[in-house]
C-alpha atoms as a PDB file:
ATOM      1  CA  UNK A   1      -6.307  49.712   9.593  1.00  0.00           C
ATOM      2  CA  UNK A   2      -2.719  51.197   8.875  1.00  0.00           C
ATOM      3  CA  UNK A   3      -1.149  50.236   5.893  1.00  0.00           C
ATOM      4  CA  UNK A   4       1.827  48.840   7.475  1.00  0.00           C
ATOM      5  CA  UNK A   5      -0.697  46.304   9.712  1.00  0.00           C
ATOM      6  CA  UNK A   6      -2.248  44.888   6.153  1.00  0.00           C
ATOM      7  CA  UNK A   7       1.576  44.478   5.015  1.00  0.00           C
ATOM      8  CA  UNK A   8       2.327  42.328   8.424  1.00  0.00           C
ATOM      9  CA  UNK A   9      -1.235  40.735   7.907  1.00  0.00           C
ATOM     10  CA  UNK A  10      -0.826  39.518   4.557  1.00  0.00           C
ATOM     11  CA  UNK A  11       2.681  38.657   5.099  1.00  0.00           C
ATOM     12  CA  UNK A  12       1.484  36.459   7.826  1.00  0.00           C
ATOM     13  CA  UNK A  13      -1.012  34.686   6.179  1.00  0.00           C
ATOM     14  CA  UNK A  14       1.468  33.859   3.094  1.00  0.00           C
ATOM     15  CA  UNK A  15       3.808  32.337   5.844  1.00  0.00           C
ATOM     16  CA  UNK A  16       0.991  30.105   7.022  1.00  0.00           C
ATOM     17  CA  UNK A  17       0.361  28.868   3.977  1.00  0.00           C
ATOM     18  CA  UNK A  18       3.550  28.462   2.464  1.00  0.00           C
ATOM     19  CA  UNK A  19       4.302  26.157   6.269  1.00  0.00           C
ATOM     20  CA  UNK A  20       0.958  24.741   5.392  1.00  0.00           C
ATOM     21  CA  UNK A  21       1.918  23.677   1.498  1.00  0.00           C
ATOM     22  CA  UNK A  22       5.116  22.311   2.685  1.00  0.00           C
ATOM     23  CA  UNK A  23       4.002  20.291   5.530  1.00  0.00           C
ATOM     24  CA  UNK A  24       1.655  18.589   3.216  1.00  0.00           C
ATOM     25  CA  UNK A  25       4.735  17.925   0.828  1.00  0.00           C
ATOM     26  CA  UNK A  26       6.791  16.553   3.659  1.00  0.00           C
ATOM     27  CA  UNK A  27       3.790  14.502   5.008  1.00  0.00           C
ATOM     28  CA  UNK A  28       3.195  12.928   1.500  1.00  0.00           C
ATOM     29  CA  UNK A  29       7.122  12.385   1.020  1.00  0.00           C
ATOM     30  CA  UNK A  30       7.471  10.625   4.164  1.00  0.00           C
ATOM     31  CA  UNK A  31       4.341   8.034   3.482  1.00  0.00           C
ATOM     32  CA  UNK A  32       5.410   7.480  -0.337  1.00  0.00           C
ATOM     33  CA  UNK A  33       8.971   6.306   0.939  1.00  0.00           C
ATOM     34  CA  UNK A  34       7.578   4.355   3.907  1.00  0.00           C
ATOM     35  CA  UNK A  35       5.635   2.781   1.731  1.00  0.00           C
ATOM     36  CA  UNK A  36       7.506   2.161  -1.678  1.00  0.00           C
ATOM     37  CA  UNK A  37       8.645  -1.184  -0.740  1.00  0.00           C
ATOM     38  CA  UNK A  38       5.866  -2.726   0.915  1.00  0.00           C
ATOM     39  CA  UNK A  39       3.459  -1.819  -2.183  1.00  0.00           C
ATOM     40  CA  UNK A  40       6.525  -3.256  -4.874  1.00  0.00           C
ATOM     41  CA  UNK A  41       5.932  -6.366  -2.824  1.00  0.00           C
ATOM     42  CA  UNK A  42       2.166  -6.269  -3.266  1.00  0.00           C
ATOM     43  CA  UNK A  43       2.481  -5.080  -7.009  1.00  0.00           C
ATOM     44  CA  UNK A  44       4.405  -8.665  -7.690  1.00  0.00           C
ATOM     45  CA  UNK A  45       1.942 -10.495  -5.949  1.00  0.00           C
ATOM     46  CA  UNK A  46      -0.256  -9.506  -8.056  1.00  0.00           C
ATOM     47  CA  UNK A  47       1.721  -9.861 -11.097  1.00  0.00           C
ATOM     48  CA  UNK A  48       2.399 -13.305 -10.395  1.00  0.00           C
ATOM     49  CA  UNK A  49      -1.441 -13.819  -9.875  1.00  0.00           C
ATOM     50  CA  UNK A  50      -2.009 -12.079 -13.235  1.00  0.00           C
ATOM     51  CA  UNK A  51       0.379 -14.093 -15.084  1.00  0.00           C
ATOM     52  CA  UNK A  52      -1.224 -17.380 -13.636  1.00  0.00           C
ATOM     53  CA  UNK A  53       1.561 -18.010 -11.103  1.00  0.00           C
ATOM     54  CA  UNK A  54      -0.338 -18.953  -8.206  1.00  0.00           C
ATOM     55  CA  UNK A  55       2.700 -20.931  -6.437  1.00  0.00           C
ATOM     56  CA  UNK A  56       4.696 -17.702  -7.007  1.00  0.00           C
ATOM     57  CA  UNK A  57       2.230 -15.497  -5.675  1.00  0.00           C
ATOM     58  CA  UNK A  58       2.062 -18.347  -2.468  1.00  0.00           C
ATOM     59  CA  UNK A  59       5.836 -18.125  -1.983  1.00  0.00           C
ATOM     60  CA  UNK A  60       5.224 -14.241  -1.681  1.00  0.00           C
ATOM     61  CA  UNK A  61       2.900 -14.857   1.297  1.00  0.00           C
ATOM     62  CA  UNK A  62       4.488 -14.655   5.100  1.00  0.00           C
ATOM     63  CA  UNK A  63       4.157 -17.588   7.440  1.00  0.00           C
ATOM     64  CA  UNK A  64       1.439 -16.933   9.141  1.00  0.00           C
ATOM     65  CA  UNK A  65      -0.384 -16.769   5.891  1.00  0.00           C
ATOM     66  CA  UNK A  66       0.589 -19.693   4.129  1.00  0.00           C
ATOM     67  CA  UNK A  67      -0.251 -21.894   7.973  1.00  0.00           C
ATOM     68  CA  UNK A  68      -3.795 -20.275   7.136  1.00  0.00           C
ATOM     69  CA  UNK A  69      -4.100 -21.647   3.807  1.00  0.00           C
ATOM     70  CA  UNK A  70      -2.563 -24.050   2.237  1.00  0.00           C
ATOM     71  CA  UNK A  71      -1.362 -23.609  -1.133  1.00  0.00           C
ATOM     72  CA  UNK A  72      -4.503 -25.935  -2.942  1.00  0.00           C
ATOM     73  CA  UNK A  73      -6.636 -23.584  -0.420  1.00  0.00           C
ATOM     74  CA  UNK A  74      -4.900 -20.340  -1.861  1.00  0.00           C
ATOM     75  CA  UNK A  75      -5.750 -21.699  -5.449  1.00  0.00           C
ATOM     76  CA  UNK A  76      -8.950 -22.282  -4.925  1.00  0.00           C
ATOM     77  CA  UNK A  77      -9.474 -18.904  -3.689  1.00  0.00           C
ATOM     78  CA  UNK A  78      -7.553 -17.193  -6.664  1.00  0.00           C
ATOM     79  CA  UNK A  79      -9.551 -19.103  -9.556  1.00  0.00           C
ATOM     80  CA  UNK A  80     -12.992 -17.629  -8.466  1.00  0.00           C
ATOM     81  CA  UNK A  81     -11.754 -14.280  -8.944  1.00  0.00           C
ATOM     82  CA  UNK A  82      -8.604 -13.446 -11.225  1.00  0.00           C
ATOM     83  CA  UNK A  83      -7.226 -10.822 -11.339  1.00  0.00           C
ATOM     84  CA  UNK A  84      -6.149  -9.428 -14.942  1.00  0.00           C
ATOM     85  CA  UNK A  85      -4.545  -5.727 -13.746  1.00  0.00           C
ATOM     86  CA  UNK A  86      -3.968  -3.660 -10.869  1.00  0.00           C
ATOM     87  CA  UNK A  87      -3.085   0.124  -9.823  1.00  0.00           C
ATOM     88  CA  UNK A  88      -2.570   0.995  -6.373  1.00  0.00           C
ATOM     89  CA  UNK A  89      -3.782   4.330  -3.739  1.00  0.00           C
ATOM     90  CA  UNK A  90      -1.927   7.131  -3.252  1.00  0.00           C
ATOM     91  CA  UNK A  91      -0.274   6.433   0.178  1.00  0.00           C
ATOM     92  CA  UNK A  92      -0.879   3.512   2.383  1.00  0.00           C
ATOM     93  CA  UNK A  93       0.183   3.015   5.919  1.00  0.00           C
ATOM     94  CA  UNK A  94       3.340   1.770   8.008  1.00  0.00           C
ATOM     95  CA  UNK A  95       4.449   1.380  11.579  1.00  0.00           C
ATOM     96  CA  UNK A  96       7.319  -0.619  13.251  1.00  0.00           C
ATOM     97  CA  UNK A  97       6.410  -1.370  16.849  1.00  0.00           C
ATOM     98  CA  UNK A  98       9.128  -3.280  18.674  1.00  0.00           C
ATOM     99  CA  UNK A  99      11.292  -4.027  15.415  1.00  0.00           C
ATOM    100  CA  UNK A 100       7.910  -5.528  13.471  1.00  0.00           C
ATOM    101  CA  UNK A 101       7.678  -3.395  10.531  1.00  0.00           C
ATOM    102  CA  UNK A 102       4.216  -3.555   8.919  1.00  0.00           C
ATOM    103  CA  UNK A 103       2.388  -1.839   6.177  1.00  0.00           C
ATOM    104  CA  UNK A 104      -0.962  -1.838   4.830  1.00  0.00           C
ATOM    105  CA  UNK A 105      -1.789  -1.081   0.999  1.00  0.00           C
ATOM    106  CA  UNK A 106      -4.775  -0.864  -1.399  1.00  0.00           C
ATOM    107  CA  UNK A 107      -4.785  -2.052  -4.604  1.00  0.00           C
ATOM    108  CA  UNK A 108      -7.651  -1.344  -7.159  1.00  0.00           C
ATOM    109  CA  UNK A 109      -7.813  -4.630  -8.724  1.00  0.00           C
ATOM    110  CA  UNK A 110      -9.904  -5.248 -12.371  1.00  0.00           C
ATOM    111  CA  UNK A 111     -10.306  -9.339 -12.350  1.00  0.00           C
ATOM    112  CA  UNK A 112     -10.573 -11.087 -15.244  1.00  0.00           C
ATOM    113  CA  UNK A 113     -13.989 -11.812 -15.657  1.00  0.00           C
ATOM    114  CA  UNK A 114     -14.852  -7.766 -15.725  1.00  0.00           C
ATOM    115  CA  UNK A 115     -15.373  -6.579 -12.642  1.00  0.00           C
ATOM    116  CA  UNK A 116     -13.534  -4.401 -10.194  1.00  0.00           C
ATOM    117  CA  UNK A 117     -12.840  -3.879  -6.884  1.00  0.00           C
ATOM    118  CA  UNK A 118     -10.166  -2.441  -3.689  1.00  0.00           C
ATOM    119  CA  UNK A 119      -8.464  -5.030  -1.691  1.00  0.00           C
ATOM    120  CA  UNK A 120      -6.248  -3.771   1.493  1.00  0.00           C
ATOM    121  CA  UNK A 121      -3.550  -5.637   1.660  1.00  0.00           C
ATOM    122  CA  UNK A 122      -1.961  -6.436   5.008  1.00  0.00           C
ATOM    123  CA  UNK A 123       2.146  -6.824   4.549  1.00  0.00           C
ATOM    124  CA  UNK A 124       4.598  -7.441   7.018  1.00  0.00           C
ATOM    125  CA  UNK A 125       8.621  -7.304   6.656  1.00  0.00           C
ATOM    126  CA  UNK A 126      10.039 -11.089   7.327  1.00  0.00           C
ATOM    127  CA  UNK A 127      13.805 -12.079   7.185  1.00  0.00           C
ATOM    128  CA  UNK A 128      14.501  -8.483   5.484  1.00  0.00           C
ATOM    129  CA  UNK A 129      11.345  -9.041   2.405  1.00  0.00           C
ATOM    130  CA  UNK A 130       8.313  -7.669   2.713  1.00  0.00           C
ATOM    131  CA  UNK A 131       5.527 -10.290   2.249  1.00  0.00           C
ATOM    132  CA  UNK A 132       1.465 -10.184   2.263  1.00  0.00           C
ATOM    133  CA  UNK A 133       0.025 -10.863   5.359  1.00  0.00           C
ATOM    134  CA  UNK A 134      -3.482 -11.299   6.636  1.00  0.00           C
ATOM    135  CA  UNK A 135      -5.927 -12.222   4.284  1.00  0.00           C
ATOM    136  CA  UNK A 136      -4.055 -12.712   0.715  1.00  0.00           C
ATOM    137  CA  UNK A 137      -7.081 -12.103  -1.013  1.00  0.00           C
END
């Protein structure tokens, strides 16, 4: 092979990869910004849990949500398992089909009696806030 074909060959390849790196960068710049808001929204959910505000944490719920359990329901739910901190995944998803904007986000949760575990959180943007949607936890 000529030494001018390894020069277009390598040159190539570093192309390719350089497309490839900042695709990737793109792809996790778009997603992070998608889905800043919606995970802020779950983050004070939590927080509210955390800090034993269970009606705050109910308010943060959307309708459909709070018709599915009541708030003594939702405090029921949350005393069998509180949560003390939480961090949350890289990434997350979002879509807006037909003007519904929704997002889904997982939170590693550590509860306060020790244990751990990932909850997906289902959120949905209503009157221009994001709230938690689906099954609050």
């Amino acid at each position: 092979m000529s030494k001018t074909a390894k020069i277009i060959i390598f040159s190539l390849i570093g192309v390719v990869v350089l497309c490839c790196g900042g695709g990737g960068a793109g792809l996790f710049f778009i997603i992070n910004s998608a889905t800043k808001e919606p995970k802020a929204a779950a983050g004070n959910f939590l927080t509210a849990l955390e800090a034993g505000n269970d009606e705050g944490a109910y308010a943060l719920l959307c309708r459909t949500a709070q018709t599915n359990y009541g708030p003594e329901e939702f405090a029921s739910i949350v005393k069998k398992n509180v949560p003390a901190s939480h961090d949350f995944s890289w990434g997350g998803s979002y879509s807006n089909e037909s003007g519904v904007e929704t997002a889904s986000i997982t939170a590693n949760i550590t509860y306060k009696s020790g244990g751990k575990g990932d909850h997906k959180f289902a959120m949905r943007k209503e009157n221009g806030a994001w709230k938690v949607c689906g099954d609050p936890y």
